[in-house]
C-alpha atoms as a PDB file:
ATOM      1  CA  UNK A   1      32.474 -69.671  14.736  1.00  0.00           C
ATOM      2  CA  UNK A   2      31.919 -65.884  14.968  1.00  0.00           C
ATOM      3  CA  UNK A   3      28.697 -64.344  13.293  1.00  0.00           C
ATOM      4  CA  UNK A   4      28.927 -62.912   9.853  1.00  0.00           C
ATOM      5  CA  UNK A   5      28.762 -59.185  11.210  1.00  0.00           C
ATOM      6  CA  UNK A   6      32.098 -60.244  12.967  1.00  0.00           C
ATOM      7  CA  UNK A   7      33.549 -61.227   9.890  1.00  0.00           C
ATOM      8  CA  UNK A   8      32.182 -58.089   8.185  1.00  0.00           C
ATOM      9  CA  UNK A   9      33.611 -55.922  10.636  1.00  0.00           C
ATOM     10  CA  UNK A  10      36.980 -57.750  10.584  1.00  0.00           C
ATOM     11  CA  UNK A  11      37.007 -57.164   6.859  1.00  0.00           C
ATOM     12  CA  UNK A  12      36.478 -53.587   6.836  1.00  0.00           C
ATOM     13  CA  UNK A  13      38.631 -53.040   9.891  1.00  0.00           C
ATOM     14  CA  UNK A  14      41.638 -54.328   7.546  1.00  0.00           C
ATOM     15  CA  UNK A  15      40.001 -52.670   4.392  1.00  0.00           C
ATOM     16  CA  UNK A  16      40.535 -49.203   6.608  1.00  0.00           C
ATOM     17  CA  UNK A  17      44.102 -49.920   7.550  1.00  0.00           C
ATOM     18  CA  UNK A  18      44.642 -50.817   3.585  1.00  0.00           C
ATOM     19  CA  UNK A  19      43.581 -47.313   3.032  1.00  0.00           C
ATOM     20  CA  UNK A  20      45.562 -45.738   5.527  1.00  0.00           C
ATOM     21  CA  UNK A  21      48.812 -47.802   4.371  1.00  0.00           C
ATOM     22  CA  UNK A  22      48.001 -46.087   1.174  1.00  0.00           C
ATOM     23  CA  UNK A  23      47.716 -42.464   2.359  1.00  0.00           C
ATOM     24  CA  UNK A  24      51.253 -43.157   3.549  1.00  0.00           C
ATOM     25  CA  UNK A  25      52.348 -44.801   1.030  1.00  0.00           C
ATOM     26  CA  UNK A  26      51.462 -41.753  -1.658  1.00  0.00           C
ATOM     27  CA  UNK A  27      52.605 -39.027   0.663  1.00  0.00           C
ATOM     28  CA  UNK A  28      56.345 -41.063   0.301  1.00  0.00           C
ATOM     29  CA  UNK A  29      55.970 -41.772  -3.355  1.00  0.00           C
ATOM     30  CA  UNK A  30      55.695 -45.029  -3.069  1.00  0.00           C
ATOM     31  CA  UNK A  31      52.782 -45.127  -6.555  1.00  0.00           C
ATOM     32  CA  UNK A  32      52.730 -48.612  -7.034  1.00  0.00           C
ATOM     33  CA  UNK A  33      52.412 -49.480  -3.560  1.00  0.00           C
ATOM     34  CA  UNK A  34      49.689 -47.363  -3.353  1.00  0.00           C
ATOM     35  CA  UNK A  35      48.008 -49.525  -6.165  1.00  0.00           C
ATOM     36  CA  UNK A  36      48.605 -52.896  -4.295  1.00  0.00           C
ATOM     37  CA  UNK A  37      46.501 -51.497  -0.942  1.00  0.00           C
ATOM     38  CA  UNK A  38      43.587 -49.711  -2.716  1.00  0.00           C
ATOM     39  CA  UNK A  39      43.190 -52.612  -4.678  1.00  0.00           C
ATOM     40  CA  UNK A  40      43.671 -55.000  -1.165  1.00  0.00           C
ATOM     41  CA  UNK A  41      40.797 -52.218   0.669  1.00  0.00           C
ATOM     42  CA  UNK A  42      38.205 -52.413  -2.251  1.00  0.00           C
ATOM     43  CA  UNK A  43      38.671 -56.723  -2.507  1.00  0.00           C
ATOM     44  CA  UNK A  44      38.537 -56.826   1.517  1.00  0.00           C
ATOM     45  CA  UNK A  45      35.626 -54.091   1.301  1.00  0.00           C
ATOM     46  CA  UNK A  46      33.485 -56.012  -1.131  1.00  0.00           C
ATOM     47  CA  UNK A  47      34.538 -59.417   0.708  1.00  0.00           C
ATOM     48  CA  UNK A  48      33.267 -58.258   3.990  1.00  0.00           C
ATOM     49  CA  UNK A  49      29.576 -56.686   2.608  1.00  0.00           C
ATOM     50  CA  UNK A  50      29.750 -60.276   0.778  1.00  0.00           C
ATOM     51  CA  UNK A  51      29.521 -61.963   4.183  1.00  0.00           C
ATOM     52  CA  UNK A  52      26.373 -59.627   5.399  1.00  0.00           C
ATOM     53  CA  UNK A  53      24.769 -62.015   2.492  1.00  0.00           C
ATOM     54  CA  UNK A  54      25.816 -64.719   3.338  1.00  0.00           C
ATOM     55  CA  UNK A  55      28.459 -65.219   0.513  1.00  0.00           C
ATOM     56  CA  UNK A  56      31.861 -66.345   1.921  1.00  0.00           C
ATOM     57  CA  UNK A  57      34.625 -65.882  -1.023  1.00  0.00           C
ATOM     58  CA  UNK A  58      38.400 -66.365  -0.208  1.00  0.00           C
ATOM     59  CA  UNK A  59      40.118 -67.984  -3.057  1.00  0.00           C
ATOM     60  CA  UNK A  60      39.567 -65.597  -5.255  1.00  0.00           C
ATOM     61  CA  UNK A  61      40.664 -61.828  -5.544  1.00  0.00           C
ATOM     62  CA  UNK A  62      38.154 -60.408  -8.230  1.00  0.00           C
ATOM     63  CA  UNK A  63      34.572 -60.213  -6.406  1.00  0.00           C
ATOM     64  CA  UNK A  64      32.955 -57.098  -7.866  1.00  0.00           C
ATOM     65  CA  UNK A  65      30.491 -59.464 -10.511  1.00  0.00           C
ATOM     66  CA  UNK A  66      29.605 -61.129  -7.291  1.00  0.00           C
ATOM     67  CA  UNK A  67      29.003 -57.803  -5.338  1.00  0.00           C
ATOM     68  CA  UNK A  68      26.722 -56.891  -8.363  1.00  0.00           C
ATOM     69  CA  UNK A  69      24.869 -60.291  -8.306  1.00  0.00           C
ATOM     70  CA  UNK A  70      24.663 -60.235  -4.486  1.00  0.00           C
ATOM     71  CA  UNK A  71      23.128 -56.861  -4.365  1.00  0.00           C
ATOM     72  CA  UNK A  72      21.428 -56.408  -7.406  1.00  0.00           C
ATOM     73  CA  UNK A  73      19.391 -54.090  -4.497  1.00  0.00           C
ATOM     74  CA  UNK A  74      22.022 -51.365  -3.746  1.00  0.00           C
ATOM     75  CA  UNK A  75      21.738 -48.428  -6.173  1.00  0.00           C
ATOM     76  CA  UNK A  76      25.213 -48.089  -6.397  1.00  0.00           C
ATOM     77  CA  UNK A  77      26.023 -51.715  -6.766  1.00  0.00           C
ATOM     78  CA  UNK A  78      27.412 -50.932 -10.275  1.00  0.00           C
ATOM     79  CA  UNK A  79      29.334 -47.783  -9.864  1.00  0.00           C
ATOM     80  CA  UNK A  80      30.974 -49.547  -6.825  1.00  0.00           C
ATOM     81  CA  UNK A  81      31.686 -52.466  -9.423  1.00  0.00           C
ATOM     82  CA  UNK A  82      32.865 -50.728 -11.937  1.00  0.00           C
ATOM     83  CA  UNK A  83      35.601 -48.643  -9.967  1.00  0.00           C
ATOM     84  CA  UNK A  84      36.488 -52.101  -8.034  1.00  0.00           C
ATOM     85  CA  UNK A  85      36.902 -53.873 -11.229  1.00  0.00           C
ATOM     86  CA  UNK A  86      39.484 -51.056 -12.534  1.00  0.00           C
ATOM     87  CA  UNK A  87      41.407 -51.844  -9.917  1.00  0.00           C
ATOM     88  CA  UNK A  88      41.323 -55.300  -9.696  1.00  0.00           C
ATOM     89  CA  UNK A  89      42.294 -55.379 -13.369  1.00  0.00           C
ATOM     90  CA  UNK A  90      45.722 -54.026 -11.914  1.00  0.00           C
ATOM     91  CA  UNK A  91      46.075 -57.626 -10.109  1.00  0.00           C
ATOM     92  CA  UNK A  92      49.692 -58.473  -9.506  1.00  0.00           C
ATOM     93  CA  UNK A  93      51.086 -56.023 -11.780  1.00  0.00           C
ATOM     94  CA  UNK A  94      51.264 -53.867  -9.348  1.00  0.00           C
ATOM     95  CA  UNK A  95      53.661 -55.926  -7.099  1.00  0.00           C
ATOM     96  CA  UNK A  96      55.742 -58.321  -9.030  1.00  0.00           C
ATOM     97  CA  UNK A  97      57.981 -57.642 -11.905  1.00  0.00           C
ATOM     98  CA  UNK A  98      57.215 -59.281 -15.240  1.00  0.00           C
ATOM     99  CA  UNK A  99      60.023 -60.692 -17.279  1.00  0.00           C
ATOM    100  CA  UNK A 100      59.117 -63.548 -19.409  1.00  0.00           C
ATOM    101  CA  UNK A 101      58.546 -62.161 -23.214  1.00  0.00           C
ATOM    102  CA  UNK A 102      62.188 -61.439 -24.600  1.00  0.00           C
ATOM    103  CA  UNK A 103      61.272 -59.108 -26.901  1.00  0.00           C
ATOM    104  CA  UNK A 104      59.877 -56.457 -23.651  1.00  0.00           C
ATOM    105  CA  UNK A 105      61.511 -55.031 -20.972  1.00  0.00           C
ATOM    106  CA  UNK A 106      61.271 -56.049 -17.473  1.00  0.00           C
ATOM    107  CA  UNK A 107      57.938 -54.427 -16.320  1.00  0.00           C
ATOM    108  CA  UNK A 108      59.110 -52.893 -12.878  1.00  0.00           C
ATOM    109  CA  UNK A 109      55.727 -51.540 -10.697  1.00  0.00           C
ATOM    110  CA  UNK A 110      57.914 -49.256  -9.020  1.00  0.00           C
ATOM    111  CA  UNK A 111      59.346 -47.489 -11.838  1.00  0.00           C
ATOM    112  CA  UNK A 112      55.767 -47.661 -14.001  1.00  0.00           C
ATOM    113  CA  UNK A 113      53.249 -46.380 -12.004  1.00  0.00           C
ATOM    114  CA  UNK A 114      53.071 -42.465 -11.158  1.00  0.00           C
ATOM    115  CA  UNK A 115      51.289 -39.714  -8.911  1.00  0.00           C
ATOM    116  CA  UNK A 116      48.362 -39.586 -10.971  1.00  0.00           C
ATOM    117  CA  UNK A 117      47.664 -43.823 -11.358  1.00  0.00           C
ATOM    118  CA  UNK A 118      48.355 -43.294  -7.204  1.00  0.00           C
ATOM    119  CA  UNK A 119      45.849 -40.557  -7.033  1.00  0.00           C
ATOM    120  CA  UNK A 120      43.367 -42.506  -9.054  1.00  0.00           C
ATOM    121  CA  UNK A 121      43.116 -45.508  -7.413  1.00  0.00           C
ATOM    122  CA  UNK A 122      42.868 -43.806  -3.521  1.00  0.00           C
ATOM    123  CA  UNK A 123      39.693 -41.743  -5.435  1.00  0.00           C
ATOM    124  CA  UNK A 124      38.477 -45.269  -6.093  1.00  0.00           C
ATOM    125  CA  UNK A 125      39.392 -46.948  -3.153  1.00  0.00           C
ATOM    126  CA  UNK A 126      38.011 -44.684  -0.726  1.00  0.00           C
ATOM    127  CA  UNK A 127      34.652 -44.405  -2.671  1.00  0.00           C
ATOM    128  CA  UNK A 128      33.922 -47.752  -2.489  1.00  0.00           C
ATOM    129  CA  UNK A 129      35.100 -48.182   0.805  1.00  0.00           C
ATOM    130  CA  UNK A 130      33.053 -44.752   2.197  1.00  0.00           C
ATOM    131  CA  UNK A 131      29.681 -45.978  -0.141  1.00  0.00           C
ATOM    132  CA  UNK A 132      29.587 -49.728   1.174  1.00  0.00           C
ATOM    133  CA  UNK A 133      30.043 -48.535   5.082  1.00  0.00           C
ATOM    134  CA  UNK A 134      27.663 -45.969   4.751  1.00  0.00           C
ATOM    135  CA  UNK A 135      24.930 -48.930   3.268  1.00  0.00           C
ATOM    136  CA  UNK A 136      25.741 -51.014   5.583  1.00  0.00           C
ATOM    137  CA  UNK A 137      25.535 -48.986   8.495  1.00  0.00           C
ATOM    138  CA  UNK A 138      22.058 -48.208   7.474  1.00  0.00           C
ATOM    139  CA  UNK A 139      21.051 -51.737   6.442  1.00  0.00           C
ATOM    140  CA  UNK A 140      22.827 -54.012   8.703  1.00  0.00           C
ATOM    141  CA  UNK A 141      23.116 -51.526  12.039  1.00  0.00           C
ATOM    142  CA  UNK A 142      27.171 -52.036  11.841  1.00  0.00           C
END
């Protein structure tokens, strides 16, 4: 079984690629898409500074109360919650469409999200991502 800075590092390795799938992604217009990987880079982000504690989560896609919990010693343990948590909140919205209330249209990610929702969750994305390697770099010599 590898050590948990493997699995750390193999988390943030695909959190990174996430982030450059959505730098891509925005530069062909592709908004929702853009959504789906932020929110995929912050979950695999949090996931993998999860495992430097210890804390091995994979059957569930909303970790940023357990990020909070877990390091209640990180000064920016809430800001990185709270812009994790905005995009988690997104969930599969962003990649299926929605059909099952007659009375509303099929919701269609591609056609709903915009530039600015694109723009927005990159910001996010990349903050958390940039804030958590730059702790743990410090903390855990990764």
């Amino acid at each position: 079984m590898p050590d948990n800075k493997d699995i750390a590092r193999a988390f943030f390795k695909e959190a990174e690629a996430d982030l450059r799938s959505a730098r891509l992604l925005l530069v062909g217009q592709e908004y929702s898409q853009v959504v789906v990987h932020c929110q995929h880079a912050v979950e695999k982000t949090l996931k993998g500074a999860l495992v430097l504690r210890n804390i091995i989560i994979t059957r569930q896609h909303a970790v940023s109360p357990d990020f909070v919990t877990a390091f209640s010693d990180f000064p920016e343990a809430n800001q990185i919650a709270l812009a994790a948590s905005e995009l988690e909140k997104e969930g599969t919205r962003t990649e299926y469409p929605f059909f099952g209330r007659p009375d509303l249209p099929i919701w269609i990610p591609s056609e709903q999200y915009r530039e600015a929702d694109a723009r927005n969750a990159l910001d996010k994305a990349e903050y958390v991502y940039s804030t958590i390697i730059a702790f743990v770099r410090r903390r855990y010599r990764l």
